[in-house]
N, C-alpha and C. Protein backbone atom coordinates (compact mmCIF):
# COMPACT_ATOMS: atom_id res chain seq x y z
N UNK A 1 0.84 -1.18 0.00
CA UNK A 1 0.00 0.00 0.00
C UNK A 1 0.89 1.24 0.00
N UNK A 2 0.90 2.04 -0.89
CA UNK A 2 1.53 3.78 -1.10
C UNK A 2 1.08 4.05 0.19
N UNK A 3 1.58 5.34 0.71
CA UNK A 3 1.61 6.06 1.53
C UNK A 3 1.49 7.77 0.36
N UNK A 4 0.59 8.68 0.43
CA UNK A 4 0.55 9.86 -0.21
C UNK A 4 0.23 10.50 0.56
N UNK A 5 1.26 11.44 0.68
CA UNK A 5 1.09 12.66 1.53
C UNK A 5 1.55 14.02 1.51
N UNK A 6 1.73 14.21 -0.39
CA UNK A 6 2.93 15.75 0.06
C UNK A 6 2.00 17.00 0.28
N UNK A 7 2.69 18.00 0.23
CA UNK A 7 2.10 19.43 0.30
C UNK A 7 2.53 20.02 -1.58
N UNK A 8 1.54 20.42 -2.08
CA UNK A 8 1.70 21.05 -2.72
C UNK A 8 1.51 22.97 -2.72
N UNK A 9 2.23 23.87 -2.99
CA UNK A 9 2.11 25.18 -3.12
C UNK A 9 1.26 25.44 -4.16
N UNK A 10 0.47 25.60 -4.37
CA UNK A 10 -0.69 26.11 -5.79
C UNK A 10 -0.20 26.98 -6.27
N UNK A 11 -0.37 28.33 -5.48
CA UNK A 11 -0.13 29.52 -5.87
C UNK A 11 0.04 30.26 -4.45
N UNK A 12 1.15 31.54 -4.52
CA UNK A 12 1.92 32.04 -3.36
C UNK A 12 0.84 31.74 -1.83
N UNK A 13 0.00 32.44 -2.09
CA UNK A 13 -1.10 32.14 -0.78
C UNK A 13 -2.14 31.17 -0.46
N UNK A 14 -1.57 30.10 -1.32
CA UNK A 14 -2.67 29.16 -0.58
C UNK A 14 -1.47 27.81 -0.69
N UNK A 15 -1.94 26.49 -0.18
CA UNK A 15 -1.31 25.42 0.29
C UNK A 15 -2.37 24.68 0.36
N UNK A 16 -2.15 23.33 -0.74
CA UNK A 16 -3.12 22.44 -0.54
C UNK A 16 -2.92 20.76 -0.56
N UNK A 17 -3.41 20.16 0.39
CA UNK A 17 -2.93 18.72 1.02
C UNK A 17 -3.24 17.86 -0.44
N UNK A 18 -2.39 16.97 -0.84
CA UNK A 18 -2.77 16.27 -1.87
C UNK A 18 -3.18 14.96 -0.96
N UNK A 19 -3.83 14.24 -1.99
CA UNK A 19 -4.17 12.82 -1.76
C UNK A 19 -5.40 12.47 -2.45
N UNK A 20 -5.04 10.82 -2.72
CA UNK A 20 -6.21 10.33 -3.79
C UNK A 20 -7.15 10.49 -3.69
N UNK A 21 -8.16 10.95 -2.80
CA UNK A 21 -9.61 11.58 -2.76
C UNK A 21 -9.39 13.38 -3.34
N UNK A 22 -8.26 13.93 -2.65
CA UNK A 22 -7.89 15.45 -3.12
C UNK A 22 -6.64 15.25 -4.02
N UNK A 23 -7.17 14.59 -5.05
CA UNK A 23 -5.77 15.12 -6.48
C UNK A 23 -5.49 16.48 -7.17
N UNK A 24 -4.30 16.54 -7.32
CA UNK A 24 -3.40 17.81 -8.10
C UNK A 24 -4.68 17.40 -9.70
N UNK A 25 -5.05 18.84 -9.96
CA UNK A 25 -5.94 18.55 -11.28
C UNK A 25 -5.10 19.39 -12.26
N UNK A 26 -4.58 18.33 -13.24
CA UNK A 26 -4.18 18.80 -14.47
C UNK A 26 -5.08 19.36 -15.34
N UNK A 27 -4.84 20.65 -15.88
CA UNK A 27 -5.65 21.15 -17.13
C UNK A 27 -4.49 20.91 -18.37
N UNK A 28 -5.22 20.21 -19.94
CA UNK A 28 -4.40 19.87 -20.77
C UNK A 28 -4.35 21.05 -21.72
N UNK A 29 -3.58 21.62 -22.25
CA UNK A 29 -3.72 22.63 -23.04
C UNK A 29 -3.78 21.42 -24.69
N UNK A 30 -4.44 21.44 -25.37
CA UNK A 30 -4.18 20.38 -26.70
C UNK A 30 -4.75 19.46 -26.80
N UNK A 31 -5.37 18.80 -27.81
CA UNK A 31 -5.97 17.53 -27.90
C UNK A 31 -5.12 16.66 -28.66
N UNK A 32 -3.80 16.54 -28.95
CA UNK A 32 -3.26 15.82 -30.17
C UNK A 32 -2.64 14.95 -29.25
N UNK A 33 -1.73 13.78 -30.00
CA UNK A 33 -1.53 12.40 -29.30
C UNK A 33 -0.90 13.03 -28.47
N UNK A 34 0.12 13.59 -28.23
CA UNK A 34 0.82 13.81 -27.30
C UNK A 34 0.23 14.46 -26.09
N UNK A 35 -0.34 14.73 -26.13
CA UNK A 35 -1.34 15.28 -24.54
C UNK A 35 -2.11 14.33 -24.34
N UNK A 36 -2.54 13.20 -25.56
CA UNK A 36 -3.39 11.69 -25.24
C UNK A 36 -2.24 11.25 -24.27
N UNK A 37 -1.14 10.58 -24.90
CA UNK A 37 0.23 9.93 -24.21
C UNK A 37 0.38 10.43 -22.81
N UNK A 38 0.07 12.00 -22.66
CA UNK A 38 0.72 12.53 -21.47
C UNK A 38 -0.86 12.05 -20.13
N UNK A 39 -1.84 11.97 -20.68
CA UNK A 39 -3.38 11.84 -19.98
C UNK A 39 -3.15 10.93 -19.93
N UNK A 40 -3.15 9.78 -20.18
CA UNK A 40 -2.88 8.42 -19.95
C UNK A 40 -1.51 8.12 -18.86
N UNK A 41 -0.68 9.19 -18.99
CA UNK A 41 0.59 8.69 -17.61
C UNK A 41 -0.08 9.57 -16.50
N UNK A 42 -0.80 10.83 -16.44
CA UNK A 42 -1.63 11.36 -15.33
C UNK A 42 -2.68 10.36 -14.68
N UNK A 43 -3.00 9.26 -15.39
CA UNK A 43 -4.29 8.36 -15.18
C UNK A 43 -3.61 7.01 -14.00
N UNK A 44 -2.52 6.73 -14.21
CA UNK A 44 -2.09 5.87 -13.75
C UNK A 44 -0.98 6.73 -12.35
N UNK A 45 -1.00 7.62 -12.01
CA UNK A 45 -0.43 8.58 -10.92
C UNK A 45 -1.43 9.21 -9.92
N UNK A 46 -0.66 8.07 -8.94
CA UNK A 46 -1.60 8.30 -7.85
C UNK A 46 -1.66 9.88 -7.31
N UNK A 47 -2.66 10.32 -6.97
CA UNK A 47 -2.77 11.86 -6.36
C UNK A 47 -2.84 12.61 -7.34
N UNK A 48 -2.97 12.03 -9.15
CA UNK A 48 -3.40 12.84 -9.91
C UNK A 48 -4.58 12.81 -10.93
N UNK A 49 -4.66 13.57 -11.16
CA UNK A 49 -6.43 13.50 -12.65
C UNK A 49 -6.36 14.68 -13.33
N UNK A 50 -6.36 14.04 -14.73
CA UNK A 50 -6.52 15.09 -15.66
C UNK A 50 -8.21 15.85 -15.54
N UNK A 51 -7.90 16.43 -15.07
CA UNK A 51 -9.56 17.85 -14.53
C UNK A 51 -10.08 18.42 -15.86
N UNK A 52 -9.24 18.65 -16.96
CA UNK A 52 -9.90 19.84 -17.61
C UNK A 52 -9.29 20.33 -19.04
N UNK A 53 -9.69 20.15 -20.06
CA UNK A 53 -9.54 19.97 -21.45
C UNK A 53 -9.81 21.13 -22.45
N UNK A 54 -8.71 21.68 -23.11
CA UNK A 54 -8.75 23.01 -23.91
C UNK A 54 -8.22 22.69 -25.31
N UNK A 55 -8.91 22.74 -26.95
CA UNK A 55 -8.71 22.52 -27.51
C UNK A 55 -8.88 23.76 -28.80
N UNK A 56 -8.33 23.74 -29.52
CA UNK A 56 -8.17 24.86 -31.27
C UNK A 56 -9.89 24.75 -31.04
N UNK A 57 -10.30 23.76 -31.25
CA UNK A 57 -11.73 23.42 -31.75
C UNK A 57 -12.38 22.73 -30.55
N UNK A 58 -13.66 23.21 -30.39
CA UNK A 58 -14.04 23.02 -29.14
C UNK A 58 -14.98 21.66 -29.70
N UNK A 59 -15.18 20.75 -30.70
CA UNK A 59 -15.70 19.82 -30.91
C UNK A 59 -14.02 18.62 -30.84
N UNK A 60 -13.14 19.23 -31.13
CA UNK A 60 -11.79 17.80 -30.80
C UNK A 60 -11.65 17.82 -29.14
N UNK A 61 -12.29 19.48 -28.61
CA UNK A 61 -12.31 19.05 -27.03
C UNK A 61 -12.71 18.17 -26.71
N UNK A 62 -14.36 18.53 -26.94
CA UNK A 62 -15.16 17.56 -26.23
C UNK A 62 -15.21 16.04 -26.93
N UNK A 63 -14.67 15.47 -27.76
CA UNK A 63 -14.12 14.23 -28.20
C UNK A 63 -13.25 13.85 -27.25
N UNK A 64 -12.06 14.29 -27.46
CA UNK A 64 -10.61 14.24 -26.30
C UNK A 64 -11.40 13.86 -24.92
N UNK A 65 -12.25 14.56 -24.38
CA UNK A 65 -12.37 14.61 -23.39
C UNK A 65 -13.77 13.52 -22.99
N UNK A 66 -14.01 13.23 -23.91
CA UNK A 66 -15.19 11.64 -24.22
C UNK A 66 -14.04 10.47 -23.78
N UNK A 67 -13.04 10.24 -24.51
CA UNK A 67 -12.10 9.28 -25.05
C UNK A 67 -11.40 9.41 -23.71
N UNK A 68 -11.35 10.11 -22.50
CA UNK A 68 -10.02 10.43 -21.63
C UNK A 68 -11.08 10.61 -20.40
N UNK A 69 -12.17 10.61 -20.39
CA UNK A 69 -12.69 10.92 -19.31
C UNK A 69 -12.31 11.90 -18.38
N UNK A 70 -12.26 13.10 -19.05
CA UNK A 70 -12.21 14.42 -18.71
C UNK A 70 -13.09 15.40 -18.55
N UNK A 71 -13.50 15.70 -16.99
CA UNK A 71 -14.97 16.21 -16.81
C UNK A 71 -14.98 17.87 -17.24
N UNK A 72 -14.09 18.40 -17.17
CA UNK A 72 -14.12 19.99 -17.66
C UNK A 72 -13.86 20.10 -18.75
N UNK A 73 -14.42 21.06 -19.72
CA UNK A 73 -13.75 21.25 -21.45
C UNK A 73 -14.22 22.65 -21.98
N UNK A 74 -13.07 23.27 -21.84
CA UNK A 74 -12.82 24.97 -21.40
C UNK A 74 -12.98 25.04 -23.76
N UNK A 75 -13.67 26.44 -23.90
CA UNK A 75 -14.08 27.19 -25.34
C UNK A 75 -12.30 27.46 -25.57
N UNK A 76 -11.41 27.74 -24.50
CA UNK A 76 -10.14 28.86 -24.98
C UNK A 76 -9.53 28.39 -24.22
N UNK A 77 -7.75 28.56 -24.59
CA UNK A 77 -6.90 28.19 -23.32
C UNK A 77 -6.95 29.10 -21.99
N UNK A 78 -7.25 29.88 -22.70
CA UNK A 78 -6.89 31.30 -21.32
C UNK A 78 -8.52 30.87 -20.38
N UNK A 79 -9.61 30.53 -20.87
CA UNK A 79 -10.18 30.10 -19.68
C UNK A 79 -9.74 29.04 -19.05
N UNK A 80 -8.88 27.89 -19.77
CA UNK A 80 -8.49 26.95 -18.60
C UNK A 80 -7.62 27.25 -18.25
N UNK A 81 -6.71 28.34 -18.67
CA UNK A 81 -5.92 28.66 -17.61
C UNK A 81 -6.27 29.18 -16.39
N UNK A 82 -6.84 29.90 -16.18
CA UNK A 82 -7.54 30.73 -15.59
C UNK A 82 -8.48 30.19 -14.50
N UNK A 83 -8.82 28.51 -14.71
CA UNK A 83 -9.83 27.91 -14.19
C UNK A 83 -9.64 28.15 -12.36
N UNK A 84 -10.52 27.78 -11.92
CA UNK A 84 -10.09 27.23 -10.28
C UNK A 84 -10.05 25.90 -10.00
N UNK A 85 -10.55 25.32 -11.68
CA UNK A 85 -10.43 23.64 -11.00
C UNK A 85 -9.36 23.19 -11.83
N UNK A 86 -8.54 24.04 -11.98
CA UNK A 86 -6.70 23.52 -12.73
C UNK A 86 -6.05 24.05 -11.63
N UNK A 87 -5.06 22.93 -11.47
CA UNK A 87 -4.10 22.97 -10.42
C UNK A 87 -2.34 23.61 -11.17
N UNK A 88 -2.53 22.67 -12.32
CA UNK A 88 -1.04 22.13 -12.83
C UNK A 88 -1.86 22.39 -14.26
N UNK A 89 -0.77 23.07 -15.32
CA UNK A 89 -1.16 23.17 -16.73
C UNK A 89 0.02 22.53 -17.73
N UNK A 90 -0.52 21.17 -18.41
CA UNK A 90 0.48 20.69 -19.09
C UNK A 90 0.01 21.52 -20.59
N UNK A 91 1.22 21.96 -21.14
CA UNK A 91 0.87 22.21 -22.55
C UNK A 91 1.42 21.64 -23.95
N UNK A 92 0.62 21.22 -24.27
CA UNK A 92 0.98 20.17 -25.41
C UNK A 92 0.56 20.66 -26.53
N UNK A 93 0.47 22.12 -26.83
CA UNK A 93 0.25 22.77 -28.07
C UNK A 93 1.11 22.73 -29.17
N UNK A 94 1.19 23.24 -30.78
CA UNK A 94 2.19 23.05 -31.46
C UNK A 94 3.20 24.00 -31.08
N UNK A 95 4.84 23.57 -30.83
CA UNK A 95 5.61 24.03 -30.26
C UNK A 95 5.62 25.73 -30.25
N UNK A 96 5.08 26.27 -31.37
CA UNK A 96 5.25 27.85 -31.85
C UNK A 96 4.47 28.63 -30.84
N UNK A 97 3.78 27.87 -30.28
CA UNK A 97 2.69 28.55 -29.15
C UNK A 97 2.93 28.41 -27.68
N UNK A 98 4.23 27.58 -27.35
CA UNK A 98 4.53 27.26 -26.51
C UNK A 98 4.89 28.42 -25.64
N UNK A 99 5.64 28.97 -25.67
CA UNK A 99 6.07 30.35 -25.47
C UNK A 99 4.27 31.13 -24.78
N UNK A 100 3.76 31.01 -25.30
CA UNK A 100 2.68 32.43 -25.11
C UNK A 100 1.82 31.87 -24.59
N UNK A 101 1.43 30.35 -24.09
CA UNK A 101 0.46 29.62 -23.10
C UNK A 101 1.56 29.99 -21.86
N UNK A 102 2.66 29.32 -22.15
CA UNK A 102 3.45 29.00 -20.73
C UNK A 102 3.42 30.84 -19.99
N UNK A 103 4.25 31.47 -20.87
CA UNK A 103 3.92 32.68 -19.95
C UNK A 103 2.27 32.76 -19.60
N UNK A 104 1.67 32.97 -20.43
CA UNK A 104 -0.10 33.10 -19.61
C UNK A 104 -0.48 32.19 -18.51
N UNK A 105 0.21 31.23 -17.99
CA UNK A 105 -0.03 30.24 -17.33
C UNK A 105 0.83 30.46 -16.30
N UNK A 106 2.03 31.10 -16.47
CA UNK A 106 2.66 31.46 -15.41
C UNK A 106 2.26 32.82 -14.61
N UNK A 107 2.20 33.59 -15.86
CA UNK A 107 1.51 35.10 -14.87
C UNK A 107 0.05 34.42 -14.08
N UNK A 108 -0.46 33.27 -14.19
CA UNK A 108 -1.93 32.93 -13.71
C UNK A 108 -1.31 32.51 -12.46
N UNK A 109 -0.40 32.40 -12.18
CA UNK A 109 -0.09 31.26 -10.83
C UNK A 109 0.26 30.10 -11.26
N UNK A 110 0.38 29.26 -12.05
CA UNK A 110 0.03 28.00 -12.41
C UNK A 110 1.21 27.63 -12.77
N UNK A 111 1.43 26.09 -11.83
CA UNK A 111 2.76 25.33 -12.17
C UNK A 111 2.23 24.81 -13.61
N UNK A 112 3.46 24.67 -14.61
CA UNK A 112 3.49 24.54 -15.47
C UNK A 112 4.53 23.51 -16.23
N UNK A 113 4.15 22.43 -16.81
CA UNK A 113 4.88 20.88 -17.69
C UNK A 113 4.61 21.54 -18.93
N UNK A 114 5.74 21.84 -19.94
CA UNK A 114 5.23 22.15 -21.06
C UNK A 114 6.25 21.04 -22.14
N UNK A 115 5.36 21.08 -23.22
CA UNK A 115 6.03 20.05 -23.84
C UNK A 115 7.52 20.40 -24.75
N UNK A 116 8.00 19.75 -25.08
CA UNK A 116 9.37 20.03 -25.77
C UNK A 116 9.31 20.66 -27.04
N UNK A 117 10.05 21.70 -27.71
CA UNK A 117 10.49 22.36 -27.35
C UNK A 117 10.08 23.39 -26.66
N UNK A 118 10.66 23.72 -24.89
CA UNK A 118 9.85 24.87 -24.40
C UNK A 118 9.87 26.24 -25.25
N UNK A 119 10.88 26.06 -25.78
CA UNK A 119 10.80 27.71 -26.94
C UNK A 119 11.42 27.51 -27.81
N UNK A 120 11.30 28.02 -29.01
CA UNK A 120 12.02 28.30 -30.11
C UNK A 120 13.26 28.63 -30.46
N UNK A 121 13.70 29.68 -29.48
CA UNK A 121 15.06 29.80 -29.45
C UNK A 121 15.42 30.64 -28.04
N UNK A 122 16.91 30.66 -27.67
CA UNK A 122 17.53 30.56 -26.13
C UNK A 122 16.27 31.73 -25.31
N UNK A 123 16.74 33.00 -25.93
CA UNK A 123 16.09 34.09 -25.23
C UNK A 123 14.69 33.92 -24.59
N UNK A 124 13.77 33.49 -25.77
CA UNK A 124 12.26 32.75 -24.88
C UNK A 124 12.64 32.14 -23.79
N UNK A 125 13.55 31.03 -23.68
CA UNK A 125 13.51 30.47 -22.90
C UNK A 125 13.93 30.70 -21.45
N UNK A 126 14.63 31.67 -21.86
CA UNK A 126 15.24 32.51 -20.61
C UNK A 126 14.41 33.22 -20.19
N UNK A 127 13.49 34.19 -21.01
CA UNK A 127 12.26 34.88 -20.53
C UNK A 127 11.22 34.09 -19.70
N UNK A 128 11.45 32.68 -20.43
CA UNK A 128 10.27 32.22 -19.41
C UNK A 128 10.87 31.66 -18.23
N UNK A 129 11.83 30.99 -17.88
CA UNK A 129 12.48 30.67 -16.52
C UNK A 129 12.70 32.15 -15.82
N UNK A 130 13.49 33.24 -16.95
CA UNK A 130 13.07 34.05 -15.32
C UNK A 130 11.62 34.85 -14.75
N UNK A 131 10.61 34.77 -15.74
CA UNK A 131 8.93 34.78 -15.38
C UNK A 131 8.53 33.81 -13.87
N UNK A 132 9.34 32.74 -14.14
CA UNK A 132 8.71 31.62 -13.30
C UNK A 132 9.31 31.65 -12.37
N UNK A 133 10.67 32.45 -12.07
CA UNK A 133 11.53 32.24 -10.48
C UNK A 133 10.75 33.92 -9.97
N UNK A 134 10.67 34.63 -11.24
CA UNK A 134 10.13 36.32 -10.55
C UNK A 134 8.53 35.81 -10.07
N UNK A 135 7.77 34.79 -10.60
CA UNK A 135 6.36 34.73 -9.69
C UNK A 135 6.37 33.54 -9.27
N UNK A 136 7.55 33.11 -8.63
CA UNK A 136 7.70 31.60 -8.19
C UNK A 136 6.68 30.59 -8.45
N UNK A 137 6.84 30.22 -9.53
CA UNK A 137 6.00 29.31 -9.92
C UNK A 137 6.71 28.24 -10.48
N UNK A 138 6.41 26.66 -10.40
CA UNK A 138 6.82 25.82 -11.06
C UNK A 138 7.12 26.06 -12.65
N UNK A 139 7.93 25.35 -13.28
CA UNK A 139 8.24 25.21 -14.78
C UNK A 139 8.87 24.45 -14.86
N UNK A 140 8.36 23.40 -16.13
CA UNK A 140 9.31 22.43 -16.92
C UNK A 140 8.80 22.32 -18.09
């Protein structure tokens, strides 16, 4: 039997107890395989659930989110960013957009998994690590 018990930081002023009745809720930015691949390793991690589904087209959302059993399915990214029932924002958009979710997701509070490549070239990337140590927020 696991033992789950960490503390997660959400955002600067609040602190919230994880555990398998209270899971960290991933919001997916993307419906393409690779955010399938990444929902499927959230599914099998204890203390986590993919919460909440943002897609180009709000009909590949609500598919994605048929196929993945994903109870939220946000019109725009910036409303799931934005959500209160996203904890953690993975973004699995096409790489060119990567850059301009992750900052919006970081100015939101929101720890942030973004998919490879985090930017296009060095400077983005530096902009966005130092975004994420200036509003202490997770990033990868």
């Amino acid at each position: 039997m696991a033992i789950f018990s960490p503390t997660i930081r959400l955002l600067s002023s609040s602190t919230r107890i994880l555990s398998p009745a209270n899971p960290i809720r991933w919001g997916i930015l993307s419906a393409g395989r690779i955010s399938s691949d990444y929902v499927k390793a959230i599914r099998v991690t204890e203390g986590a659930e993919a919460a909440a589904i943002a897609a180009r087209s709000p009909v590949t959302a609500a598919k994605f989110a048929a196929e993945h059993n994903i109870p939220n399915i946000y019109n725009s990214y910036s409303d799931l960013i934005r959500s209160d029932q996203v904890d953690v924002v993975y973004i699995g958009t096409i790489a060119d957009h990567h850059v301009q979710w992750t900052r919006e997701a970081i100015l939101a509070g929101k720890p942030v998994v973004c998919e490879k490549p985090m930017a296009l070239n060095p400077e983005d990337a530096a902009e966005l690590i130092d975004l994420a140590r200036k509003q202490n927020v997770f990033l990868m």
